[in-house]
PDB file of N, CA and C in Angstrom:
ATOM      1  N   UNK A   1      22.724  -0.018 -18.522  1.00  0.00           N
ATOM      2  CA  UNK A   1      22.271   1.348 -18.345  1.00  0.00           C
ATOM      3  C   UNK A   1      21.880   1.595 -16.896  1.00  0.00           C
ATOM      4  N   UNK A   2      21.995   2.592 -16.233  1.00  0.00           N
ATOM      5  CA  UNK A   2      21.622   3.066 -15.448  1.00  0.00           C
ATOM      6  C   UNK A   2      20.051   3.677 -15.154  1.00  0.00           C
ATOM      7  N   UNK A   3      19.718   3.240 -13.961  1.00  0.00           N
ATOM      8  CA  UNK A   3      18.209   3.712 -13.979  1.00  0.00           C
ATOM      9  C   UNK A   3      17.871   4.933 -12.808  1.00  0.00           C
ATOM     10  N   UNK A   4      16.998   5.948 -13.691  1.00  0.00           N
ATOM     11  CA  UNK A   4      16.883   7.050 -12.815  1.00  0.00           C
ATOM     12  C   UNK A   4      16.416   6.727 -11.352  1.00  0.00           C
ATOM     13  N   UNK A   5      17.349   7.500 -10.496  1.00  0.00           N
ATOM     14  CA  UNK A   5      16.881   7.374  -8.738  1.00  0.00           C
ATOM     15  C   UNK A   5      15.800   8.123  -9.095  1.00  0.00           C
ATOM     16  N   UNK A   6      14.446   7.742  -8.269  1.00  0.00           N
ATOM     17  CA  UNK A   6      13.249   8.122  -8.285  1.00  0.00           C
ATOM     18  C   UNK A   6      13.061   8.757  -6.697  1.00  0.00           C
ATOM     19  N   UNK A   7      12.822   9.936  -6.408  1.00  0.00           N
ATOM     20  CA  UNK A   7      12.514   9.939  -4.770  1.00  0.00           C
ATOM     21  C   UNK A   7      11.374  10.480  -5.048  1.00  0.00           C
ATOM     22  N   UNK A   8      10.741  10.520  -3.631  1.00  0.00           N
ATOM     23  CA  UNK A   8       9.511  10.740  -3.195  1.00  0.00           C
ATOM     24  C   UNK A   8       9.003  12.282  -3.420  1.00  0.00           C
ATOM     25  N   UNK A   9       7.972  12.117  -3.840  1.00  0.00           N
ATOM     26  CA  UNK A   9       7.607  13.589  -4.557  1.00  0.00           C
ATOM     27  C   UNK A   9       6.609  14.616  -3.101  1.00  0.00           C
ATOM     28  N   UNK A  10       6.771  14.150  -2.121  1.00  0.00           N
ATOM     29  CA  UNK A  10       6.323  14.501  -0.928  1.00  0.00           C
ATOM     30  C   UNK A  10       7.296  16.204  -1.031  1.00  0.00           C
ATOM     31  N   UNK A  11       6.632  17.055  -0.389  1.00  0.00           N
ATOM     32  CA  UNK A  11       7.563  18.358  -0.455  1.00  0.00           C
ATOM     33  C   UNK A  11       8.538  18.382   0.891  1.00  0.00           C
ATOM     34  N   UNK A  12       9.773  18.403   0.267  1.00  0.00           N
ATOM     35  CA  UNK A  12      10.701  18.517   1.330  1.00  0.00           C
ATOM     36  C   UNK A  12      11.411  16.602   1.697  1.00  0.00           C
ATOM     37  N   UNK A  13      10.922  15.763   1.295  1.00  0.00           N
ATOM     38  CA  UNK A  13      11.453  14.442   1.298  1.00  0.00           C
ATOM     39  C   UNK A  13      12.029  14.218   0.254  1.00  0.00           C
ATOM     40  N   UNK A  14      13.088  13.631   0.731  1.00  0.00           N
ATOM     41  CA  UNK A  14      14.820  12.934  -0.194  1.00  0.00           C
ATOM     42  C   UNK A  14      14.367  11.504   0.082  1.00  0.00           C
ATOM     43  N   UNK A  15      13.185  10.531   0.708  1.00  0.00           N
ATOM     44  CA  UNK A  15      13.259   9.150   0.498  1.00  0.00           C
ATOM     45  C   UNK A  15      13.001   8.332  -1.114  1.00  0.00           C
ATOM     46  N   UNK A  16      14.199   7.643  -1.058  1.00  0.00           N
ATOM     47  CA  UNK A  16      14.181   7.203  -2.627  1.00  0.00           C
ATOM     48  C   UNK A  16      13.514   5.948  -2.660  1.00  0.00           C
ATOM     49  N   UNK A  17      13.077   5.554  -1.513  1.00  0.00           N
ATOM     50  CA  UNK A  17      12.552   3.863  -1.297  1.00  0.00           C
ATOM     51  C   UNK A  17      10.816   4.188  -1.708  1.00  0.00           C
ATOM     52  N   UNK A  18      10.677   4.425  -2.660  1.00  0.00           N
ATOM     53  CA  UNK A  18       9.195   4.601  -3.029  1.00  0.00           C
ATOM     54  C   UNK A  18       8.655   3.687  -3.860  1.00  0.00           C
ATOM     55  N   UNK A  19       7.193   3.798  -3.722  1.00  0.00           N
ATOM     56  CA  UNK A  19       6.110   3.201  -4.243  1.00  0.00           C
ATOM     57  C   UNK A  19       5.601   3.706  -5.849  1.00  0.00           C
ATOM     58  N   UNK A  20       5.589   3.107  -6.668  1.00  0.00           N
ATOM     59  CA  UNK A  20       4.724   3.982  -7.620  1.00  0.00           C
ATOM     60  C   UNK A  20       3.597   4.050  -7.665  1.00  0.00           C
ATOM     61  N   UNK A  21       2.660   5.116  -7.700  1.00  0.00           N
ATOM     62  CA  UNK A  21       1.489   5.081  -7.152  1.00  0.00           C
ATOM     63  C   UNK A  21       0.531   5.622  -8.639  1.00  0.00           C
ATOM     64  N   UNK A  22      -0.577   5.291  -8.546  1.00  0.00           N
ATOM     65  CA  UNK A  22      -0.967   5.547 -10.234  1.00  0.00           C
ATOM     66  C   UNK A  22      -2.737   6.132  -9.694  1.00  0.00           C
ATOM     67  N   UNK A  23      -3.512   6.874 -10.513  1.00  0.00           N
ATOM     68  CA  UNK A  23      -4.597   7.374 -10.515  1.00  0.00           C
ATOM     69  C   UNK A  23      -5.532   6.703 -11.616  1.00  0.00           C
ATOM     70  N   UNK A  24      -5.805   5.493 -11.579  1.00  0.00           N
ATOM     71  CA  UNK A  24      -7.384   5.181 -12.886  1.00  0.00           C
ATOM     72  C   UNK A  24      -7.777   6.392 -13.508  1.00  0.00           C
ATOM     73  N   UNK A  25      -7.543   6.583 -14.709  1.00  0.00           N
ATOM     74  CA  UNK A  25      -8.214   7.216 -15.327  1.00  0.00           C
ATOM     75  C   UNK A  25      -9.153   6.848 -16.763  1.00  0.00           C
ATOM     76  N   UNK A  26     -10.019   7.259 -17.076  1.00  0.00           N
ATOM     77  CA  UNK A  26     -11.379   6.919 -18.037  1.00  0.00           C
ATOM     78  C   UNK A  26     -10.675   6.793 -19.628  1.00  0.00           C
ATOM     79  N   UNK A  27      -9.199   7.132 -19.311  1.00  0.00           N
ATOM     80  CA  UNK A  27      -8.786   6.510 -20.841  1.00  0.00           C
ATOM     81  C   UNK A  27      -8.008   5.227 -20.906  1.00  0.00           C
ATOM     82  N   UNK A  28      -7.784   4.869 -19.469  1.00  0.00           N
ATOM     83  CA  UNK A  28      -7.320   3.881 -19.324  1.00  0.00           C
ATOM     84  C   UNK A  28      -5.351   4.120 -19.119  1.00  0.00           C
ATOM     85  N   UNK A  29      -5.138   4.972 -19.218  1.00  0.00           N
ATOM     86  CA  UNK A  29      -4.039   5.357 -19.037  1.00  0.00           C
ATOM     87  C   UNK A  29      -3.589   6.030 -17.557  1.00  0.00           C
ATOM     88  N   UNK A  30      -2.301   5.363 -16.937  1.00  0.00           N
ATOM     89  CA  UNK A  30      -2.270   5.833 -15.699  1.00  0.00           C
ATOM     90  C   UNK A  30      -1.272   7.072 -15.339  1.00  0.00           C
ATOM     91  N   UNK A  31      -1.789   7.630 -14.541  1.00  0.00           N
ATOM     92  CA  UNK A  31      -0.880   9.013 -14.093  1.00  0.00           C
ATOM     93  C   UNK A  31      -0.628   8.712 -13.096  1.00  0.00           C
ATOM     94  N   UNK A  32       1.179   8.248 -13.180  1.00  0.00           N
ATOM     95  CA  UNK A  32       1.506   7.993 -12.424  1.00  0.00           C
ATOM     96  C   UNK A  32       2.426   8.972 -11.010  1.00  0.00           C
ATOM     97  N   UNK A  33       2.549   8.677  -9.961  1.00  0.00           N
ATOM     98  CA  UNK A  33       3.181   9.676  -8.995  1.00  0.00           C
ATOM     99  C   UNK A  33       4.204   8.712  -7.819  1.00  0.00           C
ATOM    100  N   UNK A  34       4.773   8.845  -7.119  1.00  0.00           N
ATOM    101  CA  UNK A  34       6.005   7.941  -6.758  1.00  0.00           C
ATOM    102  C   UNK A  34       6.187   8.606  -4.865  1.00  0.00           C
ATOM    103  N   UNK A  35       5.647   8.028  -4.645  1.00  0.00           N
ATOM    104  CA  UNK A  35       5.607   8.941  -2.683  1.00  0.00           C
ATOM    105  C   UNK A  35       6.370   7.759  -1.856  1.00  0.00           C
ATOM    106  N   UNK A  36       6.948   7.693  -0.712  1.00  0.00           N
ATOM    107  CA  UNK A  36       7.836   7.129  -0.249  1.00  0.00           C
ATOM    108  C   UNK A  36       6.499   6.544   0.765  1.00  0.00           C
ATOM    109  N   UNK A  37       6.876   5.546   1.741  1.00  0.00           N
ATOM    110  CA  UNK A  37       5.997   4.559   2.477  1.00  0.00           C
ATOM    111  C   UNK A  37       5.272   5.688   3.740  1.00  0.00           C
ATOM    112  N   UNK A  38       5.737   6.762   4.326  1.00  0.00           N
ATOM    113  CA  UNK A  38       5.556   7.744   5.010  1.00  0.00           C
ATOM    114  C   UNK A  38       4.368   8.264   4.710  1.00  0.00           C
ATOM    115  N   UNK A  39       4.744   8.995   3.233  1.00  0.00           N
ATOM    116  CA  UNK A  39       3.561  10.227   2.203  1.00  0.00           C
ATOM    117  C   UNK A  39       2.457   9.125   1.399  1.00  0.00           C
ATOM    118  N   UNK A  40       3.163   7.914   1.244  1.00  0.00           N
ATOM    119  CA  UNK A  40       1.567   7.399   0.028  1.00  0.00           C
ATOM    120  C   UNK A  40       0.415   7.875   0.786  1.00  0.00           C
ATOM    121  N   UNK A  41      -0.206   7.256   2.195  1.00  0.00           N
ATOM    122  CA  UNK A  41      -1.432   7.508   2.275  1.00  0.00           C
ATOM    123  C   UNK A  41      -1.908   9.198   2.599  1.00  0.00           C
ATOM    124  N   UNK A  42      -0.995   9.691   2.914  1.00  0.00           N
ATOM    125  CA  UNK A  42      -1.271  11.100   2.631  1.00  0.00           C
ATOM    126  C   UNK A  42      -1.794  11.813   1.771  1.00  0.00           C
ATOM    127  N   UNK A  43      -1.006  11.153   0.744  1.00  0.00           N
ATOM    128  CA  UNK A  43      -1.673  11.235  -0.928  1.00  0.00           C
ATOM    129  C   UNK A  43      -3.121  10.536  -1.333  1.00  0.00           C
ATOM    130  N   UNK A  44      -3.404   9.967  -0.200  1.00  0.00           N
ATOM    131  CA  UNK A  44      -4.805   8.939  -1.083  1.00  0.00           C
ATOM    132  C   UNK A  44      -4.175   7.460  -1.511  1.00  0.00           C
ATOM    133  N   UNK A  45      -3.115   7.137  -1.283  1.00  0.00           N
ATOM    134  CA  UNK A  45      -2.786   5.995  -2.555  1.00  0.00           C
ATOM    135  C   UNK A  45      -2.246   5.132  -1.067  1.00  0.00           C
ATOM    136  N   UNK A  46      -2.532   3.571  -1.868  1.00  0.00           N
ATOM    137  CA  UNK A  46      -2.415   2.524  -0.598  1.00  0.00           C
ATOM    138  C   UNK A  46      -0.654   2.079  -0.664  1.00  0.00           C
ATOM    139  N   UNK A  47      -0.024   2.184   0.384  1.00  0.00           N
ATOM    140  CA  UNK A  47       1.362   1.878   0.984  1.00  0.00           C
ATOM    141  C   UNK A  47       1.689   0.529  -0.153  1.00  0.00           C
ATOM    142  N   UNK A  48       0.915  -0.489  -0.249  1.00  0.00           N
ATOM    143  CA  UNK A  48       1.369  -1.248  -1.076  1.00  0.00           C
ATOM    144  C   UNK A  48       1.131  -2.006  -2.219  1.00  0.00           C
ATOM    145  N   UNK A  49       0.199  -1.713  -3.237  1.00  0.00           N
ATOM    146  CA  UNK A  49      -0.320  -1.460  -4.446  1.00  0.00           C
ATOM    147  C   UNK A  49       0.085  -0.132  -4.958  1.00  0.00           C
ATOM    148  N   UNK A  50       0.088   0.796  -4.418  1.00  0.00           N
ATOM    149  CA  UNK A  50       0.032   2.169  -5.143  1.00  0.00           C
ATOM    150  C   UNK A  50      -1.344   2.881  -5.296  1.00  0.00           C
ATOM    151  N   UNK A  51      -2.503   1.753  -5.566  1.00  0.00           N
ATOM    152  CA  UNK A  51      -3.730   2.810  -6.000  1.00  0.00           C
ATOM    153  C   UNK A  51      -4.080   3.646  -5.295  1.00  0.00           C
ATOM    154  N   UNK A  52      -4.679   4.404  -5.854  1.00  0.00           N
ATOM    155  CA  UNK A  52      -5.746   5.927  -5.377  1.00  0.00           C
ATOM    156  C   UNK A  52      -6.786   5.190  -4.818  1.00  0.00           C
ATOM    157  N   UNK A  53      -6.677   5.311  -3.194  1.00  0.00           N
ATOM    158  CA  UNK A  53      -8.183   4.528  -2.597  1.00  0.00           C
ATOM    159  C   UNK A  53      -8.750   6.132  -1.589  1.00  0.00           C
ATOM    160  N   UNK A  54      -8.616   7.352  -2.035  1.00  0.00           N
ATOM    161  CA  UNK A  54      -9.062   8.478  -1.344  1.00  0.00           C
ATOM    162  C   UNK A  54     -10.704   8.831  -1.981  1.00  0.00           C
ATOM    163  N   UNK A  55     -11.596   8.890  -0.675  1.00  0.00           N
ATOM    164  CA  UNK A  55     -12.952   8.530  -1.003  1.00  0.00           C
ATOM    165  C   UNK A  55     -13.616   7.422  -0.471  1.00  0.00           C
ATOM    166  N   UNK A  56     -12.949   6.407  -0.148  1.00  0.00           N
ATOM    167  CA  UNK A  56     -13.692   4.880   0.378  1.00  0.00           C
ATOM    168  C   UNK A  56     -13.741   5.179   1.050  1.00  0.00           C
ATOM    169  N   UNK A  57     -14.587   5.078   2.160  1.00  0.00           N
ATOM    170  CA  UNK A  57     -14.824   4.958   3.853  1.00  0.00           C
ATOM    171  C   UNK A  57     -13.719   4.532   4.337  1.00  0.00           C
ATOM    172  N   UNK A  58     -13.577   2.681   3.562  1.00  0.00           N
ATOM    173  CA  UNK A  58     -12.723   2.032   4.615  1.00  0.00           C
ATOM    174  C   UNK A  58     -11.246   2.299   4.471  1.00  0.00           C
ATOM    175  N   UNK A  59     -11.172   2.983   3.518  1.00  0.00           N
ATOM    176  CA  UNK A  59      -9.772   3.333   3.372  1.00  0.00           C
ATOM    177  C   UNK A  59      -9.414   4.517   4.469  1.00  0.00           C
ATOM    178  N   UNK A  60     -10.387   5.737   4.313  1.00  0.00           N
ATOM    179  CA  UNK A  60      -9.931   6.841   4.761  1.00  0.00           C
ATOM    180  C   UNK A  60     -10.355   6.244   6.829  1.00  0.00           C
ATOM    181  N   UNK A  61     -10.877   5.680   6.951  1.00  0.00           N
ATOM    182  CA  UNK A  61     -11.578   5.535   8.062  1.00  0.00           C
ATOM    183  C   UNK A  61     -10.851   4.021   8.284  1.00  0.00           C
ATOM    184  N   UNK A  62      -9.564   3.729   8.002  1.00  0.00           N
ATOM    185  CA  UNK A  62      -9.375   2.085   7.774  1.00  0.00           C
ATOM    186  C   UNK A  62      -9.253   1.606  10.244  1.00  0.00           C
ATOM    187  N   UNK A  63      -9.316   2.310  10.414  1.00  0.00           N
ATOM    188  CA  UNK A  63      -8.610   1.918  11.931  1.00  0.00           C
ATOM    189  C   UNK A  63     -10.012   2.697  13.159  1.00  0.00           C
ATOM    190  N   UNK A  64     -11.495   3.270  12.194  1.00  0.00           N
ATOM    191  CA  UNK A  64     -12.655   2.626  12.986  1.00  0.00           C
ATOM    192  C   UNK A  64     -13.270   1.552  12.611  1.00  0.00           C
ATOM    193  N   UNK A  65     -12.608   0.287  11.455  1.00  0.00           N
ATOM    194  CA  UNK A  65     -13.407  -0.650  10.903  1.00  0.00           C
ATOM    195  C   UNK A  65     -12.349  -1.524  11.196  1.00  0.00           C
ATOM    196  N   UNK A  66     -11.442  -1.478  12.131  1.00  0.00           N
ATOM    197  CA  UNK A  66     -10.556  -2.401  12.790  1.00  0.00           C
ATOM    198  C   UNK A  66      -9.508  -2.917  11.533  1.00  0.00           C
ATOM    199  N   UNK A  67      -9.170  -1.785  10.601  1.00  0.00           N
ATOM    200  CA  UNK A  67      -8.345  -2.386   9.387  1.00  0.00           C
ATOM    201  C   UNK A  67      -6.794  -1.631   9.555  1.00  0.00           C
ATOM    202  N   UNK A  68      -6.399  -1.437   8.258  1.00  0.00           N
ATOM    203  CA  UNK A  68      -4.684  -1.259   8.455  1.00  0.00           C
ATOM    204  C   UNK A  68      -4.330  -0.335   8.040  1.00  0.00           C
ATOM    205  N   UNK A  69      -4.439   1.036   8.237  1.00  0.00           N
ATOM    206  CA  UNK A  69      -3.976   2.302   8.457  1.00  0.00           C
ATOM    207  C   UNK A  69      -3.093   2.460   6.799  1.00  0.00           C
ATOM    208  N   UNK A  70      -3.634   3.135   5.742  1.00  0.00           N
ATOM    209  CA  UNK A  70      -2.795   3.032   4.713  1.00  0.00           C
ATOM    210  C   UNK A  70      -2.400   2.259   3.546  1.00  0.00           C
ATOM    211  N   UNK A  71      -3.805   1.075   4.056  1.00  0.00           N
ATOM    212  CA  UNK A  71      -3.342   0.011   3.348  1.00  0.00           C
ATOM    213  C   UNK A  71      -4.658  -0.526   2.512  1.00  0.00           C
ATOM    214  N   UNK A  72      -4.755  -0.928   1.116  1.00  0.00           N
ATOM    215  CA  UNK A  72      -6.311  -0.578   0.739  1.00  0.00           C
ATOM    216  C   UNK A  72      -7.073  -2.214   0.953  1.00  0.00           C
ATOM    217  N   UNK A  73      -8.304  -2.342   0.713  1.00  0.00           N
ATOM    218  CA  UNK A  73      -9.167  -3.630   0.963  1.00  0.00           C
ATOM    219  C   UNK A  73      -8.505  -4.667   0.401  1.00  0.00           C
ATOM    220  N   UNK A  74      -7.843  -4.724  -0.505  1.00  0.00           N
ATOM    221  CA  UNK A  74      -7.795  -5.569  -1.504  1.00  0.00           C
ATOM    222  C   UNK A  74      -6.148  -6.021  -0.693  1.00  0.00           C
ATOM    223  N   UNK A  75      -5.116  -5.099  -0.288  1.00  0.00           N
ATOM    224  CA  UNK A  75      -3.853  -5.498  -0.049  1.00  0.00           C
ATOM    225  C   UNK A  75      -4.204  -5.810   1.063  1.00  0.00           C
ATOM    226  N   UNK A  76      -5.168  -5.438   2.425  1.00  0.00           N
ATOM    227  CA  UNK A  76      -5.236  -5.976   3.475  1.00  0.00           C
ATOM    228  C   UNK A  76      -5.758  -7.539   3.311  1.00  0.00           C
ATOM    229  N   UNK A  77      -7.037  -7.870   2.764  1.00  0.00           N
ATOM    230  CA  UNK A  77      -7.243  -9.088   2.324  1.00  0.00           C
ATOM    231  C   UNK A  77      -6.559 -10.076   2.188  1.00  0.00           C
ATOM    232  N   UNK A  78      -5.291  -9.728   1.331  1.00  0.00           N
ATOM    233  CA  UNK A  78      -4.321 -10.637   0.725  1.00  0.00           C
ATOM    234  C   UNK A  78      -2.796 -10.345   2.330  1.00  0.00           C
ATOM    235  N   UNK A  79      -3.171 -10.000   2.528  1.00  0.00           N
ATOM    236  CA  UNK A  79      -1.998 -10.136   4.210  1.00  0.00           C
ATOM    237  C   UNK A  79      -2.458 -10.908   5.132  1.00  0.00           C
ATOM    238  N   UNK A  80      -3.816 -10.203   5.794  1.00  0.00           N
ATOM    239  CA  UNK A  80      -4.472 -11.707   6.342  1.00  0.00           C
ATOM    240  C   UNK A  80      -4.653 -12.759   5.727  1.00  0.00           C
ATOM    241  N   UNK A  81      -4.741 -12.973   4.837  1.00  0.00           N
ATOM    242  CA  UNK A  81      -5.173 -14.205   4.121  1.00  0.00           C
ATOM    243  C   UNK A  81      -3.663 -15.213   4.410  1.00  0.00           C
ATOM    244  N   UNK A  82      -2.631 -14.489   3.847  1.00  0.00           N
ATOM    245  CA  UNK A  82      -1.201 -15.142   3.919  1.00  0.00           C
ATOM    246  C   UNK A  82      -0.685 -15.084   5.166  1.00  0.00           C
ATOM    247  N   UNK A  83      -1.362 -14.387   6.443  1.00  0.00           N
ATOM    248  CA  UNK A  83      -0.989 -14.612   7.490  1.00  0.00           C
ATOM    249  C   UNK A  83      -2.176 -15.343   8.247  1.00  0.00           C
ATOM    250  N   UNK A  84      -3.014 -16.052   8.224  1.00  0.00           N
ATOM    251  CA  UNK A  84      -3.718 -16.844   8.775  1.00  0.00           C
ATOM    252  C   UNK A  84      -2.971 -18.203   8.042  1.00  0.00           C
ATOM    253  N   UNK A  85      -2.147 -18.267   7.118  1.00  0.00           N
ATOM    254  CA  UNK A  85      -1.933 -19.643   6.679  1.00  0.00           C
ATOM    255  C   UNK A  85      -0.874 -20.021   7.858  1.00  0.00           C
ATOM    256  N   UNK A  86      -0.160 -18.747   8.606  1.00  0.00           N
ATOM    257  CA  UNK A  86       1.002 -19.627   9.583  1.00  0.00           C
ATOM    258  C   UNK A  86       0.138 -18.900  10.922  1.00  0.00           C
ATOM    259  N   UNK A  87      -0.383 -18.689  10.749  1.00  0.00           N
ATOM    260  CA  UNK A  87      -1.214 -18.991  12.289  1.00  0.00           C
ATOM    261  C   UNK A  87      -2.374 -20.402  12.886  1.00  0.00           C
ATOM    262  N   UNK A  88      -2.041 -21.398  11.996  1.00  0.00           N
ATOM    263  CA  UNK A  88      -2.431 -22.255  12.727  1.00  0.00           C
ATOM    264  C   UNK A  88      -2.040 -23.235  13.293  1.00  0.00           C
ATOM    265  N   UNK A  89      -2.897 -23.484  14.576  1.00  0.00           N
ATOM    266  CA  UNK A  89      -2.238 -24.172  15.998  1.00  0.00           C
ATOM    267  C   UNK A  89      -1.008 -25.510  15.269  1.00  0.00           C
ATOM    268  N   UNK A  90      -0.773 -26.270  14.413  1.00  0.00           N
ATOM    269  CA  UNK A  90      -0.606 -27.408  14.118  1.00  0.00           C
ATOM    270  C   UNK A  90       1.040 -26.950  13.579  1.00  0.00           C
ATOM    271  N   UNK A  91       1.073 -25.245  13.328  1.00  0.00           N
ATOM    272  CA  UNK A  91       1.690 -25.693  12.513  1.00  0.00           C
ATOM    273  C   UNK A  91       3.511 -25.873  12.764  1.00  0.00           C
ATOM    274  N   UNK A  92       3.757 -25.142  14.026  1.00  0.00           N
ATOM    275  CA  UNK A  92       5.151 -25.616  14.768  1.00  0.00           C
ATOM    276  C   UNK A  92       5.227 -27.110  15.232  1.00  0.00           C
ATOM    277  N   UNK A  93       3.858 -27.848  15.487  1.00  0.00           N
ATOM    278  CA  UNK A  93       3.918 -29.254  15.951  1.00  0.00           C
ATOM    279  C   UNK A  93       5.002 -30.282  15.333  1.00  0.00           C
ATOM    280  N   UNK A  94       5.277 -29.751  13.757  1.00  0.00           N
ATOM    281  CA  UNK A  94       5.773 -30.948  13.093  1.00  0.00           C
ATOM    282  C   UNK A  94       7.405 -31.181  13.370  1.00  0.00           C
ATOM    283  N   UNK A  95       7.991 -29.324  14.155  1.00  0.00           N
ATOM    284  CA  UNK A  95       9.379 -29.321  14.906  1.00  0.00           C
ATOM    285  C   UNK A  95       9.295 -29.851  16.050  1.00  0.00           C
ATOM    286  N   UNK A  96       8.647 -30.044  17.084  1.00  0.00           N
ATOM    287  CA  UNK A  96       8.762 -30.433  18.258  1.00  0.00           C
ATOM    288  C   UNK A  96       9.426 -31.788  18.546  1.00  0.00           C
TER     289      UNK A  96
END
């Protein structure tokens, strides 16, 4: 079967390379919305999880707290984290 092209629900954007982006809600059921890498944080929702992080400080304010423009606590966390594993000094030594 074929699966529906999904594009970005941004007004006036044809990008089909989107995120699905979802809103927590108190029944536990998500409403979901689909914005291309451009529009997520426009929308409130983080470039790569999808969630609704509109309201946090560090989200909306992510680049006066020296963080990543679009991107929420939890996905920045987990980038540095996986990029401090090849930033250390030792670790091209074992090609030389």
């Amino acid at each position: 079967m074929n699966n529906p092209v999904i594009k970005c629900q941004h007004p006036d954007c044809k990008s089909t390379n989107v995120t699905e982006c979802f809103y927590p809600t108190e029944s536990g059921r998500e409403e979901k919305a689909y914005y291309c890498t451009d529009h997520t944080p426009l929308h409130g929702f983080c470039r790569l999880c999808g969630q609704f992080w509109t309201g946090v400080e560090y989200f909306e304010f992510a680049i006066l707290h020296d963080g990543m423009g679009g991107v929420c606590e939890n996905c920045e966390a987990e980038l540095r984290e996986d990029l401090d594993d090849y930033e250390e000094d030792d670790y091209f030594t074992d090609y030389l």
